[in-house]
N, C-alpha and C. Protein backbone atom coordinates (compact mmCIF):
# COMPACT_ATOMS: atom_id res chain seq x y z
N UNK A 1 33.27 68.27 178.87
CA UNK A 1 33.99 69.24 178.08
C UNK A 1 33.79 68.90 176.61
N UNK A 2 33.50 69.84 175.52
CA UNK A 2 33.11 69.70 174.30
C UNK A 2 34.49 70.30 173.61
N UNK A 3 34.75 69.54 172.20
CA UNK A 3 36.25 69.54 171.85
C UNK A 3 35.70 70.73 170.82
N UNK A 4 36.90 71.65 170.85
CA UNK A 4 36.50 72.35 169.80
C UNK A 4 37.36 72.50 168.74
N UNK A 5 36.65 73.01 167.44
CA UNK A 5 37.40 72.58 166.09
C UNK A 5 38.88 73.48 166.28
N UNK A 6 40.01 73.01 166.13
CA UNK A 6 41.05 73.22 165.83
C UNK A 6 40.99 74.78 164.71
N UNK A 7 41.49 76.06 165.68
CA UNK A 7 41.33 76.80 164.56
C UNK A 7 42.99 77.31 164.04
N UNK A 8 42.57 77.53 162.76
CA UNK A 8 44.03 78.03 162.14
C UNK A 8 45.12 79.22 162.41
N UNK A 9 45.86 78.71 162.86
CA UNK A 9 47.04 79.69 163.18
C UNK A 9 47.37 80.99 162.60
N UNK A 10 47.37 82.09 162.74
CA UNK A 10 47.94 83.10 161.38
C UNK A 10 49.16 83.43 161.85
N UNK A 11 49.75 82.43 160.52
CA UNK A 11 50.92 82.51 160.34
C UNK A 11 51.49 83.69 159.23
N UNK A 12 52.56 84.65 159.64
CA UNK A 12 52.59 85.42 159.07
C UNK A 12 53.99 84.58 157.53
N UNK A 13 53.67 85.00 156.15
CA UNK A 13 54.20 84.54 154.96
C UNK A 13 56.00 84.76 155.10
N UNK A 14 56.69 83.57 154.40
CA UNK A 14 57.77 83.33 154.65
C UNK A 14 58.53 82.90 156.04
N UNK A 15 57.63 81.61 157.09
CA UNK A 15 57.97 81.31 157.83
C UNK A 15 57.63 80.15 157.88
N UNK A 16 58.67 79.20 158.04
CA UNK A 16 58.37 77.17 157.97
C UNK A 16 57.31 76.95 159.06
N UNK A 17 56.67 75.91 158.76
CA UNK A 17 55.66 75.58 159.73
C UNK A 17 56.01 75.33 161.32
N UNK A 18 55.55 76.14 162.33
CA UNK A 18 55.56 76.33 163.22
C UNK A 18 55.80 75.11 164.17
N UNK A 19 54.93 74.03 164.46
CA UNK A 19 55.06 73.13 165.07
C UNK A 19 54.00 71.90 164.39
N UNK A 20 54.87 70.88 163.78
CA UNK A 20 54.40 69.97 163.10
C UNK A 20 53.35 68.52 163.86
N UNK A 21 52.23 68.52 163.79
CA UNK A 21 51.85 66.57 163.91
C UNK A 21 52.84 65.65 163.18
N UNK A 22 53.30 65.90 161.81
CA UNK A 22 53.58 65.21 161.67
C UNK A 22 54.77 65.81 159.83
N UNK A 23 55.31 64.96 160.37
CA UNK A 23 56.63 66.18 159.21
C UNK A 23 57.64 64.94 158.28
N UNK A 24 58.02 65.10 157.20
CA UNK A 24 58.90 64.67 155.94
C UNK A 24 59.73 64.94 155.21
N UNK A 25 61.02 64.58 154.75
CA UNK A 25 61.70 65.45 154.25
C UNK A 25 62.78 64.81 153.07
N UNK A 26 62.33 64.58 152.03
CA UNK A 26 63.66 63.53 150.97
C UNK A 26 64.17 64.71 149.95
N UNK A 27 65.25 64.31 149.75
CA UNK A 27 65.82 64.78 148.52
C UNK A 27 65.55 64.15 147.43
N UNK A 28 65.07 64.93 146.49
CA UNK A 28 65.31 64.35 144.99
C UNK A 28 66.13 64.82 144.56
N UNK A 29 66.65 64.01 143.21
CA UNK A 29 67.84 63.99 142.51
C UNK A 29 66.84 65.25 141.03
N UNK A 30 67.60 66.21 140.89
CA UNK A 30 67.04 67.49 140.13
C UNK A 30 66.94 66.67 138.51
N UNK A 31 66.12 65.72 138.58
CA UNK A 31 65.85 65.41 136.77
C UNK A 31 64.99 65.50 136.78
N UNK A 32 64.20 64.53 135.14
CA UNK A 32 63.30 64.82 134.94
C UNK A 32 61.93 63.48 135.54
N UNK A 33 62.67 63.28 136.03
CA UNK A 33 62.41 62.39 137.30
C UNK A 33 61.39 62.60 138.81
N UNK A 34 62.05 64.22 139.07
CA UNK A 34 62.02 64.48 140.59
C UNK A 34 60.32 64.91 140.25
N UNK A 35 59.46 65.49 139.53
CA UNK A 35 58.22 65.73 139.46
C UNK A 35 57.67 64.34 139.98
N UNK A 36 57.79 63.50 139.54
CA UNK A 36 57.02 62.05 139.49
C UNK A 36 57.08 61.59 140.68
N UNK A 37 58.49 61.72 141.25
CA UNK A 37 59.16 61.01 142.58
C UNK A 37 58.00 61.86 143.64
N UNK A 38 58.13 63.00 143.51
CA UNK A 38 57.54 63.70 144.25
C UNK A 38 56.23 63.65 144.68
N UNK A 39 55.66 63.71 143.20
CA UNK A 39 53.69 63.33 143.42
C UNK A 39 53.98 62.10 144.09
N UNK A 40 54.88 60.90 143.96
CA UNK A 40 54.29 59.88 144.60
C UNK A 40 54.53 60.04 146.18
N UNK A 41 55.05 60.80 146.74
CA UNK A 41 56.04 60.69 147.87
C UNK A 41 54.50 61.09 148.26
N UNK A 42 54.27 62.74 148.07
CA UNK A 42 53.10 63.05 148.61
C UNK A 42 51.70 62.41 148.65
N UNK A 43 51.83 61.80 147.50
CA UNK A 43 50.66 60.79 147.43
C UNK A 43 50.71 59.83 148.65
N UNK A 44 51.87 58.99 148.77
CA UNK A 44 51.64 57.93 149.87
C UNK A 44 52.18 58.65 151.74
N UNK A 45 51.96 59.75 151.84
CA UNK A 45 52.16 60.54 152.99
C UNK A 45 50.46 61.32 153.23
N UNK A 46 49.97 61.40 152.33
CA UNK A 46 48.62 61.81 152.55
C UNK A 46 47.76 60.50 153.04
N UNK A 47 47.93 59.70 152.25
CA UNK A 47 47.12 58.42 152.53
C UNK A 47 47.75 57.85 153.78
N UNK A 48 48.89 58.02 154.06
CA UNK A 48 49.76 57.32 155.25
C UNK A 48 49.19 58.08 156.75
N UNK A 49 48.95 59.57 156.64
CA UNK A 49 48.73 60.18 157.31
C UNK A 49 47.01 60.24 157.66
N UNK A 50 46.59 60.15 156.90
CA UNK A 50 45.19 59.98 156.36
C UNK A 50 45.00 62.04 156.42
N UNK A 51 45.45 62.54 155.91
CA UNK A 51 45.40 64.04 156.40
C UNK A 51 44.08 64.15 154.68
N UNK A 52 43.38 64.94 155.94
CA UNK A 52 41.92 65.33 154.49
C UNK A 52 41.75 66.68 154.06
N UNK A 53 42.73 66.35 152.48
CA UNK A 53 42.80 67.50 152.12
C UNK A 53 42.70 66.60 150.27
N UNK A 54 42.31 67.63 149.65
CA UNK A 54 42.17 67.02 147.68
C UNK A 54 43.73 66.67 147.41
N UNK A 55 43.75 65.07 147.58
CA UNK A 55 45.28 64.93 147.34
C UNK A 55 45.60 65.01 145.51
N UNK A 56 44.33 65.32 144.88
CA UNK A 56 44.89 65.59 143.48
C UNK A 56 45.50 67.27 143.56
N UNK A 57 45.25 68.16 143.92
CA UNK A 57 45.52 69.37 144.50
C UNK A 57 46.74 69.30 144.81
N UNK A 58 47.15 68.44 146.35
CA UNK A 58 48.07 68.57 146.57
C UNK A 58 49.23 68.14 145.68
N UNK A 59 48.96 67.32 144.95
CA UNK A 59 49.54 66.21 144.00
C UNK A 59 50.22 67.55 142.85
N UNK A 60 49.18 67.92 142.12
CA UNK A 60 49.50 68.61 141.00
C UNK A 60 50.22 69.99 141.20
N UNK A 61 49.41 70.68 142.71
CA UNK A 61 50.61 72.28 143.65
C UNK A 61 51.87 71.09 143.46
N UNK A 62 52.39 70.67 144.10
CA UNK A 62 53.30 69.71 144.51
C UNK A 62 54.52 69.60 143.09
N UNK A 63 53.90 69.24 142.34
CA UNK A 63 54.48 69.02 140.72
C UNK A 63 55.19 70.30 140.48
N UNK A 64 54.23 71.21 140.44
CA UNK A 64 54.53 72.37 139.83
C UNK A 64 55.59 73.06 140.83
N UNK A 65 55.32 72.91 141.49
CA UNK A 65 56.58 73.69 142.67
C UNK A 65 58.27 72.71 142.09
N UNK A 66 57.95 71.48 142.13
CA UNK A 66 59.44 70.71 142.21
C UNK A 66 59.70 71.29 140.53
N UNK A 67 58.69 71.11 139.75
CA UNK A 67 59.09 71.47 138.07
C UNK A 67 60.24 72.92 138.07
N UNK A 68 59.12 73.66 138.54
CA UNK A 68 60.10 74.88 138.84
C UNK A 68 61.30 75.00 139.20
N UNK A 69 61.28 74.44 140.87
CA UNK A 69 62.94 73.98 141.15
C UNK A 69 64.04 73.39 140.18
N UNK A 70 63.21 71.62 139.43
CA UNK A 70 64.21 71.67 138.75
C UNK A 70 64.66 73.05 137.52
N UNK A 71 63.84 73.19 136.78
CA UNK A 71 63.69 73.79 136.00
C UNK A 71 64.69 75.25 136.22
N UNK A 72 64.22 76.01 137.16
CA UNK A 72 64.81 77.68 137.67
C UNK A 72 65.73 77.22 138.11
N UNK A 73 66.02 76.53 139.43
CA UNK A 73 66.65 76.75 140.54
C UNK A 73 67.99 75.81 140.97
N UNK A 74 68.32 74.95 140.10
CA UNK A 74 69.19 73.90 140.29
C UNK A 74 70.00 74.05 138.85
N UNK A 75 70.09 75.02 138.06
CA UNK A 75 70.94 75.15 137.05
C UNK A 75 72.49 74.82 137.40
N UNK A 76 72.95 75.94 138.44
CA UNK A 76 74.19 76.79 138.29
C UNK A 76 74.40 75.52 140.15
N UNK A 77 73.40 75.21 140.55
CA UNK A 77 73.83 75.05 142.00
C UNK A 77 73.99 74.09 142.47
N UNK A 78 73.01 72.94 141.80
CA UNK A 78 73.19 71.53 142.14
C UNK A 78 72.25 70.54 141.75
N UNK A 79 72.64 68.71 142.22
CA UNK A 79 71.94 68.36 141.56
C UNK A 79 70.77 67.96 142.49
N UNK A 80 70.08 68.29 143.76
CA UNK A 80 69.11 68.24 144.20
C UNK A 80 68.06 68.82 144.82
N UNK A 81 66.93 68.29 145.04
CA UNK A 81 65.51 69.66 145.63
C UNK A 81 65.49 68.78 146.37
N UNK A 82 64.74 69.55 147.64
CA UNK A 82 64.47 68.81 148.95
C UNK A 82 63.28 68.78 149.12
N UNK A 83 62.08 68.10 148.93
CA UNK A 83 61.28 67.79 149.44
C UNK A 83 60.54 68.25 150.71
N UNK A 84 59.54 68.68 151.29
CA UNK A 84 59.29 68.61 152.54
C UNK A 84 57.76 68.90 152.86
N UNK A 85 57.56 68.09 153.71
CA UNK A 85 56.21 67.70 153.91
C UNK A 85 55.51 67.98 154.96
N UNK A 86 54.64 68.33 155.92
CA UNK A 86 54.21 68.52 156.99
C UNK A 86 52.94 68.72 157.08
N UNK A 87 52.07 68.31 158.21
CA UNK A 87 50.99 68.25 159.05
C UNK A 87 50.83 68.53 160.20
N UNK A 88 49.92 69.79 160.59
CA UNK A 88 49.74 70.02 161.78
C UNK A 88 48.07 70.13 161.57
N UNK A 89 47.44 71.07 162.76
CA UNK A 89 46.15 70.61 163.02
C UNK A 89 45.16 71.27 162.49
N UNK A 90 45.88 72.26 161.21
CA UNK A 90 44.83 72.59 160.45
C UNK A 90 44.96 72.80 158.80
N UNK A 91 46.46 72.73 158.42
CA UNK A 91 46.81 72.40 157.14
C UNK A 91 48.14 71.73 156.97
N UNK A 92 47.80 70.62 155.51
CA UNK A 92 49.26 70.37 155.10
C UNK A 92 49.93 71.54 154.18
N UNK A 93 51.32 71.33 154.47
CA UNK A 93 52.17 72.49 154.00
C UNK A 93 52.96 71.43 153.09
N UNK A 94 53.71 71.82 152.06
CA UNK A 94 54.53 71.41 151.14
C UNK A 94 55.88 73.11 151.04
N UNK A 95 57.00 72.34 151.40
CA UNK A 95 57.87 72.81 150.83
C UNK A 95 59.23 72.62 149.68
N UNK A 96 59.57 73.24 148.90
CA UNK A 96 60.15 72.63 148.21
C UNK A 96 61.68 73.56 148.20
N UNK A 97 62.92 73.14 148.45
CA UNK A 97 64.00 73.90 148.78
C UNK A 97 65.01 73.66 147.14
N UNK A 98 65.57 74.64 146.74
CA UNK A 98 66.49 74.22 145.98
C UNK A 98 67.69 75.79 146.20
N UNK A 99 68.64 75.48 145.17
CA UNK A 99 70.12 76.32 145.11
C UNK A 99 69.80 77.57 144.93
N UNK A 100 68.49 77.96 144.41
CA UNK A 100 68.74 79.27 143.67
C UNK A 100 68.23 80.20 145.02
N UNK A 101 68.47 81.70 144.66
CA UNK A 101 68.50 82.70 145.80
C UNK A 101 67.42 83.54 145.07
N UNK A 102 66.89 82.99 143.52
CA UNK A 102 66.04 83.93 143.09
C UNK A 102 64.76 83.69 143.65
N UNK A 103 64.02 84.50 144.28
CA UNK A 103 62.46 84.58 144.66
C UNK A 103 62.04 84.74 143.68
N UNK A 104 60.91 83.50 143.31
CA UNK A 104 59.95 83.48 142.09
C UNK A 104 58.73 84.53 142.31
N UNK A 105 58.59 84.73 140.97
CA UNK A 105 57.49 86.14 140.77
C UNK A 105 56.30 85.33 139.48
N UNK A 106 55.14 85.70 140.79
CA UNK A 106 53.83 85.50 139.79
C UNK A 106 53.92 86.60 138.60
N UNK A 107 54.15 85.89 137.14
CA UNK A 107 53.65 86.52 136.50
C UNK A 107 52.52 86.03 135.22
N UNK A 108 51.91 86.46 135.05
CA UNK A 108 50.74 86.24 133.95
C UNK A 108 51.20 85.57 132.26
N UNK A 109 51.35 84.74 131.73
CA UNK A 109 51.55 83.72 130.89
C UNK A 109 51.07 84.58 129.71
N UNK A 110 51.78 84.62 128.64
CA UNK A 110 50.55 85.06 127.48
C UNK A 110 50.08 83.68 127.38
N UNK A 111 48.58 83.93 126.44
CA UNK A 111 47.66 82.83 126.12
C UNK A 111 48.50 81.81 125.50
N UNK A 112 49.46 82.22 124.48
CA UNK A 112 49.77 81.29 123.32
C UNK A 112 51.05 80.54 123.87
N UNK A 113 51.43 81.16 125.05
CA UNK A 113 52.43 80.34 126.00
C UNK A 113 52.31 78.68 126.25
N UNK A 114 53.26 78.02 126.07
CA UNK A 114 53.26 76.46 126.48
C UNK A 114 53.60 76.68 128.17
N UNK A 115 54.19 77.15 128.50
CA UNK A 115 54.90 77.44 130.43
C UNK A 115 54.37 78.40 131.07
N UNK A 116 54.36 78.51 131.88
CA UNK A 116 54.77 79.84 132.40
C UNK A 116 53.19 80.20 133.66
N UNK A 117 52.42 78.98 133.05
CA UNK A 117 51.46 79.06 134.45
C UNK A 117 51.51 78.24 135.96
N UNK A 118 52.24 77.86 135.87
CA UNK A 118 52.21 76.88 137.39
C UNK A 118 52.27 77.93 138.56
N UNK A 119 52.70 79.13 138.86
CA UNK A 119 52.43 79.60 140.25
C UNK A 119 51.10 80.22 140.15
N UNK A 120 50.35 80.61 139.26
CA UNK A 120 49.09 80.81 138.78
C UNK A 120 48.29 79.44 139.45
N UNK A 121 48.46 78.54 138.77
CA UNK A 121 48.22 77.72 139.34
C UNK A 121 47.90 77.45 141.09
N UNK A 122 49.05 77.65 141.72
CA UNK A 122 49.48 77.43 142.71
C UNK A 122 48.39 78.53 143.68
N UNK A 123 48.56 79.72 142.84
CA UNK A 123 48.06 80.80 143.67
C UNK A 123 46.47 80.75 143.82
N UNK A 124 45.63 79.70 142.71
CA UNK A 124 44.46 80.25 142.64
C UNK A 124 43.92 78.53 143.75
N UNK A 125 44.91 77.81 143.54
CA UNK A 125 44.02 76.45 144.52
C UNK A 125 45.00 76.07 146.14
N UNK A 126 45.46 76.72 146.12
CA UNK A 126 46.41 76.80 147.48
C UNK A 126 45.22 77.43 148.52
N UNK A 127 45.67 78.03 150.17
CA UNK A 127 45.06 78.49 151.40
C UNK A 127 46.05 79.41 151.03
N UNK A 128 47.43 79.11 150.81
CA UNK A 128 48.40 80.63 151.20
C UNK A 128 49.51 79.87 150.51
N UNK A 129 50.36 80.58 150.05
CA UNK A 129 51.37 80.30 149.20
C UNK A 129 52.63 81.25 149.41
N UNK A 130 53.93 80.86 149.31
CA UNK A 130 55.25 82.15 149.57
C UNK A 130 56.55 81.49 149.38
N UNK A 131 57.48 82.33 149.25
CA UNK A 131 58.76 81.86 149.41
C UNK A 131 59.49 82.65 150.59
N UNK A 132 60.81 81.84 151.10
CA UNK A 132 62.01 82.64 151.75
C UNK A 132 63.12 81.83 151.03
N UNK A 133 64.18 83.23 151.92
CA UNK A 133 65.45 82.33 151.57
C UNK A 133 66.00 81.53 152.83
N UNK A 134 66.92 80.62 152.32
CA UNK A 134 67.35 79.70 153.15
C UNK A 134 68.59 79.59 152.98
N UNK A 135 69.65 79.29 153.45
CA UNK A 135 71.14 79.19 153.90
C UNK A 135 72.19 78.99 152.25
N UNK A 136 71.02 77.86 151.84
CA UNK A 136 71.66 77.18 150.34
C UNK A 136 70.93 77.45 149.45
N UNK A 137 70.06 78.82 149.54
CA UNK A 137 68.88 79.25 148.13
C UNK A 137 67.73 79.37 148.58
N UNK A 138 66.70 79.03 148.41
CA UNK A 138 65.34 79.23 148.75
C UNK A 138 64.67 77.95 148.95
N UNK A 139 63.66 78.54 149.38
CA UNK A 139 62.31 77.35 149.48
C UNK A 139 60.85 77.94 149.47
N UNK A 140 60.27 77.34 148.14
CA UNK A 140 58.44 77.96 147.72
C UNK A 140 57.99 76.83 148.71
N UNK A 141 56.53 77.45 149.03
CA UNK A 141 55.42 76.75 149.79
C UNK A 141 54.39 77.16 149.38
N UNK A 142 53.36 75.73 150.06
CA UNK A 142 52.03 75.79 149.77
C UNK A 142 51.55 75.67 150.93
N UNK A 143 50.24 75.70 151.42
CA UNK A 143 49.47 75.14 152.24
C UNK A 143 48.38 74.91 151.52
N UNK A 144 47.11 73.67 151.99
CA UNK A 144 46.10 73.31 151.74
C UNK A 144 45.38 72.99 153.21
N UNK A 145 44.50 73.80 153.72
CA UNK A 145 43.20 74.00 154.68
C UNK A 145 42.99 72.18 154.84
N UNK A 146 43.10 71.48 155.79
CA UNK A 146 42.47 70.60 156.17
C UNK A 146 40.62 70.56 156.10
N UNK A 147 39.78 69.75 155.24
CA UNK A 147 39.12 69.47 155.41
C UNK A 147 38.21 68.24 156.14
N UNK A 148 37.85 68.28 157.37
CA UNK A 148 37.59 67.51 158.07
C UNK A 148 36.47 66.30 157.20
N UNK A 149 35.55 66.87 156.84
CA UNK A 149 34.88 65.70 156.54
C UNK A 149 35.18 64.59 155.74
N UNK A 150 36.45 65.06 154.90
CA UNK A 150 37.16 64.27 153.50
C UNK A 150 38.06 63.27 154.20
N UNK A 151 37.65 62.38 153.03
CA UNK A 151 38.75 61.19 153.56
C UNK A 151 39.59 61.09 152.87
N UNK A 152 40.42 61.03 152.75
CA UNK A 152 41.80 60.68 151.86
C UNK A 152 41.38 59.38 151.20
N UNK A 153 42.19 59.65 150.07
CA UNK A 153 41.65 58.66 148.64
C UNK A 153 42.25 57.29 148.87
N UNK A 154 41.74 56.08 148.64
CA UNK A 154 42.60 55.13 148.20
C UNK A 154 43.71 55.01 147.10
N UNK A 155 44.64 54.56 147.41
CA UNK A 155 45.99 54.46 145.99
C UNK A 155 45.19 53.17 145.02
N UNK A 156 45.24 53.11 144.42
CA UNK A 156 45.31 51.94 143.30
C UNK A 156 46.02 50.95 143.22
């Protein structure tokens, strides 16, 4: 019997990952802190996992999602974002949960803007990208396509 490549699920947008290999989940504390905490979390869960996908990618989607949270979504509601991580058998997913109930909207940055590009971002190096709501506010996601031949990076 010949194994065949694992093909990708279509998952329809605004639904948590279906059934995980392998899954994560911390709270950060909403400062200016939780960006950093975060790249590293994902950083040593990619390498832990050995899951082969551009962990600078995931690293920097990753940033920009928690920035936001703190930033939008933890004003009025509280002081933490939740983290969440997962692997199954054909992409890692990143979710990021915080207080707010507002669904973020891609919109286009003027040039002379300092902010205002990170879901741009998100949208142009992601597989699929979305939000829902959730009980205590929302949660944005990413996915990134498993690439088989890549190996996950060494840490330093």
């Amino acid at each position: 019997m010949t194994q065949m490549a694992p093909t990708r699920p279509n998952r329809p947008t605004a639904v948590p990952l279906p059934v995980a290999r392998h899954a994560f989940r911390i709270p950060l504390l909403a400062d200016l802190t939780a960006a950093a905490s975060a790249r590293a979390v994902v950083e040593n869960v990619i390498r832990a996992w050995r899951v082969p996908v551009d962990a600078d990618v995931a690293i920097l989607l990753t940033s920009e999602l928690v920035t936001n949270a703190v930033t939008h979504g933890t004003k009025e509601t509280g002081e933490f974002v939740l983290l969440a991580v997962a692997c199954d058998a054909a992409v890692l997913r990143v979710d990021v949960h915080d207080g707010s109930g507002d669904l973020p909207v891609l919109d286009i940055a003027p040039a002379d803007a300092e902010t205002g590009r990170g879901l741009l971002l998100v949208t142009s190096l992601s597989a699929e990208w979305g939000s829902y709501a959730t009980s205590v506010g929302k949660a944005v996601y990413f996915t990134l396509e498993l690439q088989p031949g890549l190996t996950s990076r060494s840490v330093s």
